[in-house]
N, C-alpha and C. Protein backbone atom coordinates (compact mmCIF):
# COMPACT_ATOMS: atom_id res chain seq x y z
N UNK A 1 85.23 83.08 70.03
CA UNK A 1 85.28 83.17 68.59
C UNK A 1 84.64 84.48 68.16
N UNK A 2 85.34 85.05 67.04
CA UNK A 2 84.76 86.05 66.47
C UNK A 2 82.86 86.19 66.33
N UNK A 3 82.39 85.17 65.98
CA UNK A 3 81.10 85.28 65.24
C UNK A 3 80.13 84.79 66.21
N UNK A 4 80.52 85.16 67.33
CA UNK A 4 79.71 84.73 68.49
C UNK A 4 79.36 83.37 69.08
N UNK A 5 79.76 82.42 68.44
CA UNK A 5 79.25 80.94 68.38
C UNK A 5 80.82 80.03 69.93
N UNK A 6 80.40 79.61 70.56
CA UNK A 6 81.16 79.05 71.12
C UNK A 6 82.06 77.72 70.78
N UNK A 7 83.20 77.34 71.09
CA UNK A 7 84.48 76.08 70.68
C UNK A 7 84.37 75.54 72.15
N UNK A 8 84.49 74.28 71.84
CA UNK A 8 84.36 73.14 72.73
C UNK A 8 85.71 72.88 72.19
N UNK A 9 86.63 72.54 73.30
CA UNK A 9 88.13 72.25 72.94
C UNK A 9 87.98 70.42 73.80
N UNK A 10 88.75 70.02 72.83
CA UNK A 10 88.30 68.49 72.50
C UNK A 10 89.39 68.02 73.90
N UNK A 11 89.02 67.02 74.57
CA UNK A 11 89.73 66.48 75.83
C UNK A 11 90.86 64.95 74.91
N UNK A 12 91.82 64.78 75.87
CA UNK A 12 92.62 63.64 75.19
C UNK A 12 91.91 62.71 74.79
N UNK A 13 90.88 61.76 75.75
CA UNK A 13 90.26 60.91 76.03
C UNK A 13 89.51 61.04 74.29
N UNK A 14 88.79 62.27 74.00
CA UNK A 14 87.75 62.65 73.34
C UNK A 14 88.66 62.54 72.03
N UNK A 15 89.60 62.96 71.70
CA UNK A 15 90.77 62.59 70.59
C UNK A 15 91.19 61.44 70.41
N UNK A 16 91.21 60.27 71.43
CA UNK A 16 91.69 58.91 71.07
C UNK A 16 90.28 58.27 70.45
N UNK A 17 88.79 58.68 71.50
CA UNK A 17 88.30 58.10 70.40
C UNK A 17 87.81 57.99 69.17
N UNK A 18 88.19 58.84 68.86
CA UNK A 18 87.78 59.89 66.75
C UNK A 18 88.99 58.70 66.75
N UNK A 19 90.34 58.66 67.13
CA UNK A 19 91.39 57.86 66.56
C UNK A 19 91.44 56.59 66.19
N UNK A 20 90.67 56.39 67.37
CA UNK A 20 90.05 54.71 67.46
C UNK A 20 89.01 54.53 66.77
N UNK A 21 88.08 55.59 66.20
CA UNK A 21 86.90 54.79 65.29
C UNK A 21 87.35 54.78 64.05
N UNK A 22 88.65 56.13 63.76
CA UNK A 22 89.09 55.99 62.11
C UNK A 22 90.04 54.64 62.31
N UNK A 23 90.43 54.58 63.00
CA UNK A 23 91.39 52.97 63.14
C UNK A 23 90.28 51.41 62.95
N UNK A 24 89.07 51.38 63.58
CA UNK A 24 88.28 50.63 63.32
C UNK A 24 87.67 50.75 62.15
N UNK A 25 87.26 52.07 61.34
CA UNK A 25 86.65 52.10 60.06
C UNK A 25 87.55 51.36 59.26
N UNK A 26 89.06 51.90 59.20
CA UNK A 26 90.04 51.49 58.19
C UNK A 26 90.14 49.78 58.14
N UNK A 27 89.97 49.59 59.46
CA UNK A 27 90.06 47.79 59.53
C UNK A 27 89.32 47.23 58.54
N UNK A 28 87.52 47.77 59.19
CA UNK A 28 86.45 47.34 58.66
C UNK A 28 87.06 47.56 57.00
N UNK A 29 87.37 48.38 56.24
CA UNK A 29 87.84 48.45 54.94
C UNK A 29 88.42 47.64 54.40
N UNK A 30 89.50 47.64 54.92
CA UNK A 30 90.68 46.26 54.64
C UNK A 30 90.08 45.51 54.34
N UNK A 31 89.39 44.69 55.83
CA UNK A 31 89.49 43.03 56.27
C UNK A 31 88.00 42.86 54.72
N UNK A 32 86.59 44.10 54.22
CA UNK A 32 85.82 43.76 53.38
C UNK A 32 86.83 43.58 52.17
N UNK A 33 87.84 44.43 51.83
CA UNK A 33 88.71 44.01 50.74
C UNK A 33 89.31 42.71 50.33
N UNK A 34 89.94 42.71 51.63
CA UNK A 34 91.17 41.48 52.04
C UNK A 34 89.54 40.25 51.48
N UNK A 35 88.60 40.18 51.93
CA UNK A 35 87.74 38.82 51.83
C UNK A 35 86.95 38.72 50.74
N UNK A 36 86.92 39.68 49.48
CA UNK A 36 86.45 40.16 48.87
C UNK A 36 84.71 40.36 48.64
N UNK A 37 84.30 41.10 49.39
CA UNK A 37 83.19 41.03 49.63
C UNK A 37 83.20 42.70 49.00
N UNK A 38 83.92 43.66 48.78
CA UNK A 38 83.64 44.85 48.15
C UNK A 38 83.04 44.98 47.15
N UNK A 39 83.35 44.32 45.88
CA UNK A 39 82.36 44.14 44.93
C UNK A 39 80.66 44.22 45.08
N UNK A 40 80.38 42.90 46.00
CA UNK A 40 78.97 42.69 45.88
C UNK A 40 78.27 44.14 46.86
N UNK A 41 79.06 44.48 47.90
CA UNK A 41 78.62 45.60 48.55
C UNK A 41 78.71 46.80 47.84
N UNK A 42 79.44 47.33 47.41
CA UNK A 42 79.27 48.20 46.14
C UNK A 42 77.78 47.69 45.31
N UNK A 43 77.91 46.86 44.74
CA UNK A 43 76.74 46.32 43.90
C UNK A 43 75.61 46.81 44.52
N UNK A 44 75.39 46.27 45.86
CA UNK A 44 73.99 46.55 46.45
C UNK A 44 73.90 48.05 46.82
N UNK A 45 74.97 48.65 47.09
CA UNK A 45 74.95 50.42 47.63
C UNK A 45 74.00 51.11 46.18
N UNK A 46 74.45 50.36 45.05
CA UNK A 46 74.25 51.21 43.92
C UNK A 46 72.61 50.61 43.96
N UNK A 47 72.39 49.53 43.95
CA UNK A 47 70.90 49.08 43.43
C UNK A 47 69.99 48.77 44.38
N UNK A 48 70.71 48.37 45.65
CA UNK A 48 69.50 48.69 46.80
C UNK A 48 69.80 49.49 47.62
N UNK A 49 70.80 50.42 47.69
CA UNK A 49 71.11 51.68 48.88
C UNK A 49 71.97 51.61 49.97
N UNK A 50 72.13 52.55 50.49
CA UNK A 50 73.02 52.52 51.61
C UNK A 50 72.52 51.63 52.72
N UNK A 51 71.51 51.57 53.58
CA UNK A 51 70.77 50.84 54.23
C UNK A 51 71.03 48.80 53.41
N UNK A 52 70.40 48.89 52.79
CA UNK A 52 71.04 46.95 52.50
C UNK A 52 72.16 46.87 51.99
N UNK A 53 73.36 47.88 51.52
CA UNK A 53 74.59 47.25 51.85
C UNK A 53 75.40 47.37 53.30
N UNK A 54 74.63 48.29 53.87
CA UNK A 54 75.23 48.15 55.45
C UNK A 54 74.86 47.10 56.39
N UNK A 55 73.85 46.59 55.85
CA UNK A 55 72.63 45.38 56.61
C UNK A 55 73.65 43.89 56.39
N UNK A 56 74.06 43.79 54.93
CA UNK A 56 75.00 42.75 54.27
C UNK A 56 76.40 43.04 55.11
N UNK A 57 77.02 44.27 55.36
CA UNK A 57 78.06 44.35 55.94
C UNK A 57 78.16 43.59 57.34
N UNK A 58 77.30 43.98 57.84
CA UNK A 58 76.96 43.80 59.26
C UNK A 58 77.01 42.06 59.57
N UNK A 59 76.31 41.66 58.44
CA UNK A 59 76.09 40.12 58.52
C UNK A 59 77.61 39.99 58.49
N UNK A 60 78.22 40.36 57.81
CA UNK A 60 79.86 39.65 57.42
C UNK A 60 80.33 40.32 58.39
N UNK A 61 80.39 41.14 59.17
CA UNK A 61 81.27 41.61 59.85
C UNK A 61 80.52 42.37 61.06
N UNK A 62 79.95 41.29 62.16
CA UNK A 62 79.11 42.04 63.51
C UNK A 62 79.78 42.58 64.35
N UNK A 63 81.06 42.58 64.78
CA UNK A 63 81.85 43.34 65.72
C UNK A 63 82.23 44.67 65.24
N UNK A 64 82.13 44.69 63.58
CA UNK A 64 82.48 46.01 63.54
C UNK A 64 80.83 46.73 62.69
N UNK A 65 79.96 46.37 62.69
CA UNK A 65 78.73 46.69 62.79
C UNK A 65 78.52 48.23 62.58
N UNK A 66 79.35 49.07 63.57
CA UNK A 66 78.44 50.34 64.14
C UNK A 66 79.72 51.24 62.43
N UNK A 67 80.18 50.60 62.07
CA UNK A 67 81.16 51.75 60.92
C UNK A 67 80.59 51.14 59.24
N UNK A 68 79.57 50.35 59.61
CA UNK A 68 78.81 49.99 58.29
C UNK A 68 78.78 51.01 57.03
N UNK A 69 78.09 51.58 57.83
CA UNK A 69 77.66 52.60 56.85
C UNK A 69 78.71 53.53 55.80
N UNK A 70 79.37 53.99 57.15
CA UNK A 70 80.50 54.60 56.44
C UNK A 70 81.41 53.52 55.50
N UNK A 71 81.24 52.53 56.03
CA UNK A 71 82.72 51.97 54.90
C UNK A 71 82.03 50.99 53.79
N UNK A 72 80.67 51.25 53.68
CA UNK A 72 80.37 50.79 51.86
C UNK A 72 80.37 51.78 51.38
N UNK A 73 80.11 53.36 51.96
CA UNK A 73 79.65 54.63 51.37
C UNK A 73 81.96 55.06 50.72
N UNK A 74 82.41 54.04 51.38
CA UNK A 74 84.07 54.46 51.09
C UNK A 74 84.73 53.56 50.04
N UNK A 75 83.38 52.47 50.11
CA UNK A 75 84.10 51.45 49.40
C UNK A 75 84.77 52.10 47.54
């Protein structure tokens, strides 16, 4: 690269899984929609923070746990 800084060129393996976590975030989105639990998680993002609506996510949804964060911060 021009500016001296080195590129790490991303492997297949390393591309499916960025694919696979935006595929698991989007779930996690849905399935809080689909059950309606967006509301109250919104609610708590705004009045107790990112941290206890991801804590509430987690309770409703432990398999997808690790995309908490991101998907009340999307809600």
């Amino acid at each position: 690269m021009e500016d001296g800084k080195s590129c790490k060129l991303l492997t297949l393996d390393e591309i499916e899984n960025v694919a696979g976590g935006m595929g698991r975030l989007e779930e996690l989105i849905t399935r809080i929609k689909a059950d309606g639990h967006a509301k109250e998680l919104r609610e708590l993002l705004q009045t107790q923070g990112k941290p206890a609506a991801a804590a509430k996510c987690c309770e409703y949804y432990p398999q997808l746990c690790g995309f908490a964060g991101a998907a009340v911060t999307m809600l």
